[in-house]
PDB file of N, CA and C in Angstrom:
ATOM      1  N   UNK A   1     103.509 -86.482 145.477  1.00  0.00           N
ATOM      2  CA  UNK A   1     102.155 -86.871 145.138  1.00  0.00           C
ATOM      3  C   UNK A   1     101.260 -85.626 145.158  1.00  0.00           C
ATOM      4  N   UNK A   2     100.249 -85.410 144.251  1.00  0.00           N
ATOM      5  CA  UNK A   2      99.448 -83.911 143.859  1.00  0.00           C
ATOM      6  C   UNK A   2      98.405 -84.437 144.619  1.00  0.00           C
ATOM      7  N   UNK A   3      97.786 -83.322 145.261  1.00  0.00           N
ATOM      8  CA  UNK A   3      96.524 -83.417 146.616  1.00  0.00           C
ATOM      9  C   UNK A   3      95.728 -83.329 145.747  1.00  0.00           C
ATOM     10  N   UNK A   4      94.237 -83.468 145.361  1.00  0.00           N
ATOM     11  CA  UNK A   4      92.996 -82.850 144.991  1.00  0.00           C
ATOM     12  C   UNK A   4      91.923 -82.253 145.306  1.00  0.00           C
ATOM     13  N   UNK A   5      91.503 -81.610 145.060  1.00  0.00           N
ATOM     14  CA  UNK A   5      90.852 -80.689 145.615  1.00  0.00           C
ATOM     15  C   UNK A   5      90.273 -80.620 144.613  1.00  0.00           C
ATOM     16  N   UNK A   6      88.518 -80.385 144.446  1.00  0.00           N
ATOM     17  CA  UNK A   6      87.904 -79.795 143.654  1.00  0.00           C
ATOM     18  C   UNK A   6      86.471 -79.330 144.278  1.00  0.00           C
ATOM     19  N   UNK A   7      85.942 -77.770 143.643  1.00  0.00           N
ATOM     20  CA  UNK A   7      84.803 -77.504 144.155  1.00  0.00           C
ATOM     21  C   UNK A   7      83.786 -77.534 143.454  1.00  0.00           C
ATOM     22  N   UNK A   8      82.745 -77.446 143.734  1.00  0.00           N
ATOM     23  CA  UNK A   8      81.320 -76.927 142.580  1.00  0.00           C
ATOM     24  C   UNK A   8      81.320 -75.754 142.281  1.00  0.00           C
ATOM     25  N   UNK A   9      81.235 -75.440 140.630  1.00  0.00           N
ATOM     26  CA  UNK A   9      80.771 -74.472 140.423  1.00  0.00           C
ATOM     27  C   UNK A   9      79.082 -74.047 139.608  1.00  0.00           C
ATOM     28  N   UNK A  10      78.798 -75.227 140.055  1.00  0.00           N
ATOM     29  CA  UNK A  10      77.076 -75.235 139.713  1.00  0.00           C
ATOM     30  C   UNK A  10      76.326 -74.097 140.058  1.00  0.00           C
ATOM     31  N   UNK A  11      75.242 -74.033 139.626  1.00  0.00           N
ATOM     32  CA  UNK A  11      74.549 -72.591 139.709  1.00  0.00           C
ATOM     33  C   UNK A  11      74.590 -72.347 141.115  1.00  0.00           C
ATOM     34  N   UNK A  12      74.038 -73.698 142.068  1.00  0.00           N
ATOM     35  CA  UNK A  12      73.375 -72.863 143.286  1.00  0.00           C
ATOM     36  C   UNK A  12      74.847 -73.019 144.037  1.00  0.00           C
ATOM     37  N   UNK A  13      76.052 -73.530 144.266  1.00  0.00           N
ATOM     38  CA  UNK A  13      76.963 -73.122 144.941  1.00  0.00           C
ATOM     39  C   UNK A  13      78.010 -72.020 144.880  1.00  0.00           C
ATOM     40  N   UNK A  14      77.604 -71.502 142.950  1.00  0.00           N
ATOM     41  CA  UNK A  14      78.202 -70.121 142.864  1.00  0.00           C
ATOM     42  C   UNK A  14      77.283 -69.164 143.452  1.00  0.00           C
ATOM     43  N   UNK A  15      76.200 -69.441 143.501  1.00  0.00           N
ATOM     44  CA  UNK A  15      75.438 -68.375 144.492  1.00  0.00           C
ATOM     45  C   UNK A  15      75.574 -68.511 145.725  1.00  0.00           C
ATOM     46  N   UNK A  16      76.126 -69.434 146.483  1.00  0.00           N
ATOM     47  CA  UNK A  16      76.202 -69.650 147.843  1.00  0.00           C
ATOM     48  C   UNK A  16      77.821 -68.930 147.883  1.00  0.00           C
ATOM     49  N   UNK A  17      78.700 -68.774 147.228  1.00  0.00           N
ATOM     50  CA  UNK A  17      79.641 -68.403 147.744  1.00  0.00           C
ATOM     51  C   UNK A  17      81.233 -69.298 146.972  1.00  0.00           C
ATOM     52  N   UNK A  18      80.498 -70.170 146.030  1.00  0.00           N
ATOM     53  CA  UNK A  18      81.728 -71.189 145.934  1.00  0.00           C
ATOM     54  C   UNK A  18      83.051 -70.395 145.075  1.00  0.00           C
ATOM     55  N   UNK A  19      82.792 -69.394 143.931  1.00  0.00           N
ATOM     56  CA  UNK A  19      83.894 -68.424 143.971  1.00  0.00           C
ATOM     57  C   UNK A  19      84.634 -68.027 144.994  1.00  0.00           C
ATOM     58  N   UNK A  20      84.632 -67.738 146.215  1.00  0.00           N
ATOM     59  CA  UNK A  20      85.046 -66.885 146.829  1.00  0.00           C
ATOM     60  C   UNK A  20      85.871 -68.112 147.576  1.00  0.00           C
ATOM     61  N   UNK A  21      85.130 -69.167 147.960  1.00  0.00           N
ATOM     62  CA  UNK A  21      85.712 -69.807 148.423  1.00  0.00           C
ATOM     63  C   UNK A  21      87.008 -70.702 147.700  1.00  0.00           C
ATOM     64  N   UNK A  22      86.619 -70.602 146.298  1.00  0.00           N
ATOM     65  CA  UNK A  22      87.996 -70.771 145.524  1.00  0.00           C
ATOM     66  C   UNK A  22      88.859 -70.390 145.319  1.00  0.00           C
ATOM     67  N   UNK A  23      88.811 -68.809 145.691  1.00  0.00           N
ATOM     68  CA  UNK A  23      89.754 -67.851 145.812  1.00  0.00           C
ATOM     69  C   UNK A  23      90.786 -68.036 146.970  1.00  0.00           C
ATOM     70  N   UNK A  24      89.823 -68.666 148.130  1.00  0.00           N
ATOM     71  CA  UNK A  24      90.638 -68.645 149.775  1.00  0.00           C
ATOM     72  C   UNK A  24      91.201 -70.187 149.814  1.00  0.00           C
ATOM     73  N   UNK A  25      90.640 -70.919 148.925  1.00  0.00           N
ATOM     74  CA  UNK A  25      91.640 -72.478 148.386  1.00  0.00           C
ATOM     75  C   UNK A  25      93.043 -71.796 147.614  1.00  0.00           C
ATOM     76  N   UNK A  26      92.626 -71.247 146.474  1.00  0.00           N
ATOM     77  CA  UNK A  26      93.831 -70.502 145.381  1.00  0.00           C
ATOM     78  C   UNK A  26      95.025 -70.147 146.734  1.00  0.00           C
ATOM     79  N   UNK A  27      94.252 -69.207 147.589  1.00  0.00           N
ATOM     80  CA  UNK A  27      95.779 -68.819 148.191  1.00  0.00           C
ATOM     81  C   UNK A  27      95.682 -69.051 149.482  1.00  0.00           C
ATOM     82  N   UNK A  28      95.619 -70.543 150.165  1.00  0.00           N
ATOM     83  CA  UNK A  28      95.931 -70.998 150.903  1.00  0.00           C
ATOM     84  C   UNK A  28      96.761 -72.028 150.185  1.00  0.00           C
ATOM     85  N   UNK A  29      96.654 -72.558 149.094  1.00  0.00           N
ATOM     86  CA  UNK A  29      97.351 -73.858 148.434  1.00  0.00           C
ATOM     87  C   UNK A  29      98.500 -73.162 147.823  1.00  0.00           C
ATOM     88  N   UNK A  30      98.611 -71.984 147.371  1.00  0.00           N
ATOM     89  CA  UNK A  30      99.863 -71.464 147.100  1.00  0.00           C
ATOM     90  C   UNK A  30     100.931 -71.047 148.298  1.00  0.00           C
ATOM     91  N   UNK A  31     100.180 -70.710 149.612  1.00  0.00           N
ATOM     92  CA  UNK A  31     101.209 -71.072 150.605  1.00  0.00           C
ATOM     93  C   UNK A  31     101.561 -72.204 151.214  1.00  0.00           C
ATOM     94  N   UNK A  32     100.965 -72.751 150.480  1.00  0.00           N
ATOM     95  CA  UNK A  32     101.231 -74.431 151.472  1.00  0.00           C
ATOM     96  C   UNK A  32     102.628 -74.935 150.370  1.00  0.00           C
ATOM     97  N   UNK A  33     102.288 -74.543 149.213  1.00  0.00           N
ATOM     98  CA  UNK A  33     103.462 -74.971 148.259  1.00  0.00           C
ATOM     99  C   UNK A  33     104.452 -74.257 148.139  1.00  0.00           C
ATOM    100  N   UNK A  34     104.473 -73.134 148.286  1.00  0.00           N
ATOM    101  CA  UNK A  34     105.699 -71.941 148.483  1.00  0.00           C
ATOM    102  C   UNK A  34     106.190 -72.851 149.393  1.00  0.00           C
ATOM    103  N   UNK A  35     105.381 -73.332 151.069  1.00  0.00           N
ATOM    104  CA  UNK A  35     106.576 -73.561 151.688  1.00  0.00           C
ATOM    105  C   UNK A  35     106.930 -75.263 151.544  1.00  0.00           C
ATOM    106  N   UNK A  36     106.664 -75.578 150.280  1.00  0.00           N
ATOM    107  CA  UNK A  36     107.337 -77.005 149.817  1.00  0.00           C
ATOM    108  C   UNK A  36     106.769 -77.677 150.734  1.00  0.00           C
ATOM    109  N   UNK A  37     105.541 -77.848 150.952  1.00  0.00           N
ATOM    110  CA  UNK A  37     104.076 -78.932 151.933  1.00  0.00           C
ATOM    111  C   UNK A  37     104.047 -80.176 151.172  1.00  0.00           C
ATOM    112  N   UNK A  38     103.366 -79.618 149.824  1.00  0.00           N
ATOM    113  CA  UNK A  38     102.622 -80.524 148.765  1.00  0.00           C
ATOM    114  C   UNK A  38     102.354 -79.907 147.760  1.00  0.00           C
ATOM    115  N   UNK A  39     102.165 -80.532 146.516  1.00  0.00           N
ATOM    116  CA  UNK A  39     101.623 -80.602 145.372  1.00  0.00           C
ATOM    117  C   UNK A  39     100.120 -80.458 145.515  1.00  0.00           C
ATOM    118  N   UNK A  40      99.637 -79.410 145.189  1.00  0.00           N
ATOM    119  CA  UNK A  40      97.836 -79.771 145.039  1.00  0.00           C
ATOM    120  C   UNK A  40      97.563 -79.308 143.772  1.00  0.00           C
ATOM    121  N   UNK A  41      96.113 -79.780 143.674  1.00  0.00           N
ATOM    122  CA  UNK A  41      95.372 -79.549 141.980  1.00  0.00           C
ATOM    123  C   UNK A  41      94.308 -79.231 142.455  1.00  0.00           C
ATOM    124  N   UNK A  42      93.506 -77.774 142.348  1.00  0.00           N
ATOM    125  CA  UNK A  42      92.473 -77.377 142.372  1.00  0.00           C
ATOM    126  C   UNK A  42      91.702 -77.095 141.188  1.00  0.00           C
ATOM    127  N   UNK A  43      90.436 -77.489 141.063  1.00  0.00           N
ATOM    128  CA  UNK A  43      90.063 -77.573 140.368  1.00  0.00           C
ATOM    129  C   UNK A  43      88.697 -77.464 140.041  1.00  0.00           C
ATOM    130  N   UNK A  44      87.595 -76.681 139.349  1.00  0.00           N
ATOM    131  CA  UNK A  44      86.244 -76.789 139.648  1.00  0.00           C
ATOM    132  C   UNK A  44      85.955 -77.738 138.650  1.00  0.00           C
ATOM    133  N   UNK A  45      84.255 -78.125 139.790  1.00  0.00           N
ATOM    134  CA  UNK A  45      83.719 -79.249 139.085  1.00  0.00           C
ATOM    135  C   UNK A  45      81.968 -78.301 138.183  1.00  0.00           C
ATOM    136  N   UNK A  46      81.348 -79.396 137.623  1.00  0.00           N
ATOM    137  CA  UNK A  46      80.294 -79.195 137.239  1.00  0.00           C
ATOM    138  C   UNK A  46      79.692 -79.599 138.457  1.00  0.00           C
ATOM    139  N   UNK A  47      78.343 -79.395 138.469  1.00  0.00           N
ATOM    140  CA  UNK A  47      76.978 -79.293 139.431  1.00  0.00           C
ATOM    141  C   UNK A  47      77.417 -81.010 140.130  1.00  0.00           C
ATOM    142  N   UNK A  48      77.340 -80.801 141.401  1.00  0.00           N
ATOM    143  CA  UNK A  48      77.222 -82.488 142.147  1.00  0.00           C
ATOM    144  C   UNK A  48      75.869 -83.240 142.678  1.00  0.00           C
ATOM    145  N   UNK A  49      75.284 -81.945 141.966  1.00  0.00           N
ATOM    146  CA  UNK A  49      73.445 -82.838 142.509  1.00  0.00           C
ATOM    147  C   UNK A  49      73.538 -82.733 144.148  1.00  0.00           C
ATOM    148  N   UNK A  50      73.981 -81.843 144.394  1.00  0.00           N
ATOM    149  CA  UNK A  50      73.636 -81.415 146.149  1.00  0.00           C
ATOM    150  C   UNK A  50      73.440 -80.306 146.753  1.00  0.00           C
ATOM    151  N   UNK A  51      72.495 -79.447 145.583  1.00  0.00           N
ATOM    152  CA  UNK A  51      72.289 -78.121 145.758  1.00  0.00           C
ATOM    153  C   UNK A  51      72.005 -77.799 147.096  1.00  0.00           C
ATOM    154  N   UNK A  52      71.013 -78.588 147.882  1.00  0.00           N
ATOM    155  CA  UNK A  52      70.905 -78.008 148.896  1.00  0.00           C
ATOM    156  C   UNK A  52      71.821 -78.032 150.339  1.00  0.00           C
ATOM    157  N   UNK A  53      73.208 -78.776 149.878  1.00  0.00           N
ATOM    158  CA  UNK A  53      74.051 -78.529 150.773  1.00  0.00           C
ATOM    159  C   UNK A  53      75.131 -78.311 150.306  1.00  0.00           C
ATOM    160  N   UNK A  54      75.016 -77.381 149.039  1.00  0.00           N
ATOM    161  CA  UNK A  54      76.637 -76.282 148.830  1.00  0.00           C
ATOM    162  C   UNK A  54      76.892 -75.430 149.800  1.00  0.00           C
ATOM    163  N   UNK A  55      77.773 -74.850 149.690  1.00  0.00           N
ATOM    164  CA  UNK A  55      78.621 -75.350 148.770  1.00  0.00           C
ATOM    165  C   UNK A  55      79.526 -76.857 149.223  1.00  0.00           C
ATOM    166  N   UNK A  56      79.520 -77.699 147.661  1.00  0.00           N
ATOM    167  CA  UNK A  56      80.420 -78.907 147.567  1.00  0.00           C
ATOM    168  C   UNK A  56      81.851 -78.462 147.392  1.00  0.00           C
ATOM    169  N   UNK A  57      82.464 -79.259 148.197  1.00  0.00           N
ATOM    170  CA  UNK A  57      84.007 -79.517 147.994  1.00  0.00           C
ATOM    171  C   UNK A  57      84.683 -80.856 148.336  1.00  0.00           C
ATOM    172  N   UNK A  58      85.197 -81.522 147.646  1.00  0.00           N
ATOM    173  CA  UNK A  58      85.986 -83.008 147.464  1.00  0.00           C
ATOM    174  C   UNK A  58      87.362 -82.591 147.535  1.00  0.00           C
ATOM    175  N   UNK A  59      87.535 -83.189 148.699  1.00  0.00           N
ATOM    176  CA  UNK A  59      88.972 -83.498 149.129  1.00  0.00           C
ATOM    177  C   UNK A  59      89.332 -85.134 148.621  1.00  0.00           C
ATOM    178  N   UNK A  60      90.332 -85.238 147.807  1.00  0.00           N
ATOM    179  CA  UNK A  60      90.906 -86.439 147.903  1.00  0.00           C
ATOM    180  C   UNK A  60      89.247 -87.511 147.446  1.00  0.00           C
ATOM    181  N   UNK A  61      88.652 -87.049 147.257  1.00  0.00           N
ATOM    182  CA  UNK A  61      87.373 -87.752 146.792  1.00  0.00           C
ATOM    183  C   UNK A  61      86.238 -88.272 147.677  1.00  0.00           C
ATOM    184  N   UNK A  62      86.677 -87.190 148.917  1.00  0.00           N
ATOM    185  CA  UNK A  62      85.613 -87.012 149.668  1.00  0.00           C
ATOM    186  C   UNK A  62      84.802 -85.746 149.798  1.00  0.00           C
ATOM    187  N   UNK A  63      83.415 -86.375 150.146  1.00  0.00           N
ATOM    188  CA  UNK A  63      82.890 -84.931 149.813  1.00  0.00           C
ATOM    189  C   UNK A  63      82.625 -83.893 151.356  1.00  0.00           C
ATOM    190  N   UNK A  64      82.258 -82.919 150.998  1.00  0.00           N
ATOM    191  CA  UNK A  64      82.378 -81.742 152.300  1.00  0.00           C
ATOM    192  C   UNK A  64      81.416 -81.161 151.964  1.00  0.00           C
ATOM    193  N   UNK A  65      79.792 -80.853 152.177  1.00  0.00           N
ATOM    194  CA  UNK A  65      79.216 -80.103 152.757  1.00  0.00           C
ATOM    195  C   UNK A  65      78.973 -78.246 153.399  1.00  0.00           C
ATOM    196  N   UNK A  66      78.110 -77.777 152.702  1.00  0.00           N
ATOM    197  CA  UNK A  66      78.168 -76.728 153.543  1.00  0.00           C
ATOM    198  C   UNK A  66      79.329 -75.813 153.854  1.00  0.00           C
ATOM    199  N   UNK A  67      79.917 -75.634 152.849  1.00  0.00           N
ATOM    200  CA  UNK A  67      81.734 -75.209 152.880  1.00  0.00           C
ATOM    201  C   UNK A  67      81.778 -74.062 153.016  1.00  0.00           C
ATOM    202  N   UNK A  68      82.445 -73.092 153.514  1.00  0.00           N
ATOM    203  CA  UNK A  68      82.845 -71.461 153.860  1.00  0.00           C
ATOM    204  C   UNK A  68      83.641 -71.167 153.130  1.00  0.00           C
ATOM    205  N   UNK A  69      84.281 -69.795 153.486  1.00  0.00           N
ATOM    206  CA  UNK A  69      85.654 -69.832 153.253  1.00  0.00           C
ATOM    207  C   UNK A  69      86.530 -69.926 154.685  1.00  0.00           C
ATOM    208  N   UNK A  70      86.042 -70.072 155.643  1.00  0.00           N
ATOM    209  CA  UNK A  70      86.455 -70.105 156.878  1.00  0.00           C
ATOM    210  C   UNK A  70      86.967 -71.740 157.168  1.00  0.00           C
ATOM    211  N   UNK A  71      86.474 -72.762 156.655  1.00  0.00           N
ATOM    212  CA  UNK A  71      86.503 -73.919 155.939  1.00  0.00           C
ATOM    213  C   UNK A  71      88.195 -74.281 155.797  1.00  0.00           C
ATOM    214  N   UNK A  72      88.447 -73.165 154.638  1.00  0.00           N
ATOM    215  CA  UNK A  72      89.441 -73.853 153.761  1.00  0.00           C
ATOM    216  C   UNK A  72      90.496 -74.032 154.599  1.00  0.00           C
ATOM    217  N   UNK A  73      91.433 -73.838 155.676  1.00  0.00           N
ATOM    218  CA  UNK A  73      92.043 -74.373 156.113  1.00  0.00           C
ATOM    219  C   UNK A  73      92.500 -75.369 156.289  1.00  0.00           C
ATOM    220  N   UNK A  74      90.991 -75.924 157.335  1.00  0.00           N
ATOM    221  CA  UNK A  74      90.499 -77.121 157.775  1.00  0.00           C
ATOM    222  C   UNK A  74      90.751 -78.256 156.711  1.00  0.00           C
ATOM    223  N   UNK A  75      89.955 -77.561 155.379  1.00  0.00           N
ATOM    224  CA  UNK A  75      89.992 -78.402 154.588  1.00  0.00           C
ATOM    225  C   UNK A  75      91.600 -79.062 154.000  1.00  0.00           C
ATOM    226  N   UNK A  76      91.989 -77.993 153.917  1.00  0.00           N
ATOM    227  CA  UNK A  76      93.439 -78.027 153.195  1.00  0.00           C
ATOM    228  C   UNK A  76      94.104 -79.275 154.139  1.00  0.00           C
ATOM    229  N   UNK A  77      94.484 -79.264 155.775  1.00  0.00           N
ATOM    230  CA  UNK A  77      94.894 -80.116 156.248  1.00  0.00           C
ATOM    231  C   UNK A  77      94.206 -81.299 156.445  1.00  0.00           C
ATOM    232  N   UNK A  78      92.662 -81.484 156.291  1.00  0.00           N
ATOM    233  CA  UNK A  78      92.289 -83.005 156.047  1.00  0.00           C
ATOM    234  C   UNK A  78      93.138 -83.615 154.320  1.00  0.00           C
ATOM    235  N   UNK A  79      93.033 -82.607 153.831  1.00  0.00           N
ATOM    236  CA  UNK A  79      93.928 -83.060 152.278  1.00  0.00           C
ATOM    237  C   UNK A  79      95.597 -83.163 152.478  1.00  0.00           C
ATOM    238  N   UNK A  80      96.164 -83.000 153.643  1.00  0.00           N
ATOM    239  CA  UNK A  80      97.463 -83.698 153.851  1.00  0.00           C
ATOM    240  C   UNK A  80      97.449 -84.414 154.973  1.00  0.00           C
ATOM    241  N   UNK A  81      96.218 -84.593 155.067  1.00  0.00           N
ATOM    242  CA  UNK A  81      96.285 -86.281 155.909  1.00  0.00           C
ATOM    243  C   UNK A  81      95.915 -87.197 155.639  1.00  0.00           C
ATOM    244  N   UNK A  82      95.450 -87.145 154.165  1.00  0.00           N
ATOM    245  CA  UNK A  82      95.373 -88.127 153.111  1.00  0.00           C
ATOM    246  C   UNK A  82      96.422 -88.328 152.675  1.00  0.00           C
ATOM    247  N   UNK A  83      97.637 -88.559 152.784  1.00  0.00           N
ATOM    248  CA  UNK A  83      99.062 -89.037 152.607  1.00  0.00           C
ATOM    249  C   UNK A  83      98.949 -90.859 152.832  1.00  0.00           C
TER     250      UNK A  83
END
């Protein structure tokens, strides 16, 4: 089963950082699959209408708040405990 993951890339969360933090999704989800974890699909979104608490990120179709890249971990394993 493919995890989902998707972030904002709306104006104000690419200014907050949401590139970078896609970068530290990109290669945390490629080690999770190297070591045969899960299937994930990352993916950016358009603007979520929550500028003032980007950066957005939806796990599994929940949303996350205020996201880092310090975050993505965290995030990654709430998205395999959606199993």
């Amino acid at each position: 089963m493919t995890k989902k993951i998707q972030i904002c890339m709306g104006s104000a969360c690419h200014l907050k950082g949401a590139p970078l933090i896609a970068q530290a999704l990109q290669v945390e989800l490629e080690r999770r699959e190297a070591a045969g974890e899960v299937l994930f699909e990352l993916a950016g979104s358009f603007c979520q209408s929550q500028c003032a608490d980007g950066v957005i990120v939806r796990v599994n179709g929940e949303t996350y708040q205020h996201i880092t890249a310090a975050d993505v971990p965290r995030l990654v394993e709430i998205c395999l405990q959606g199993e």
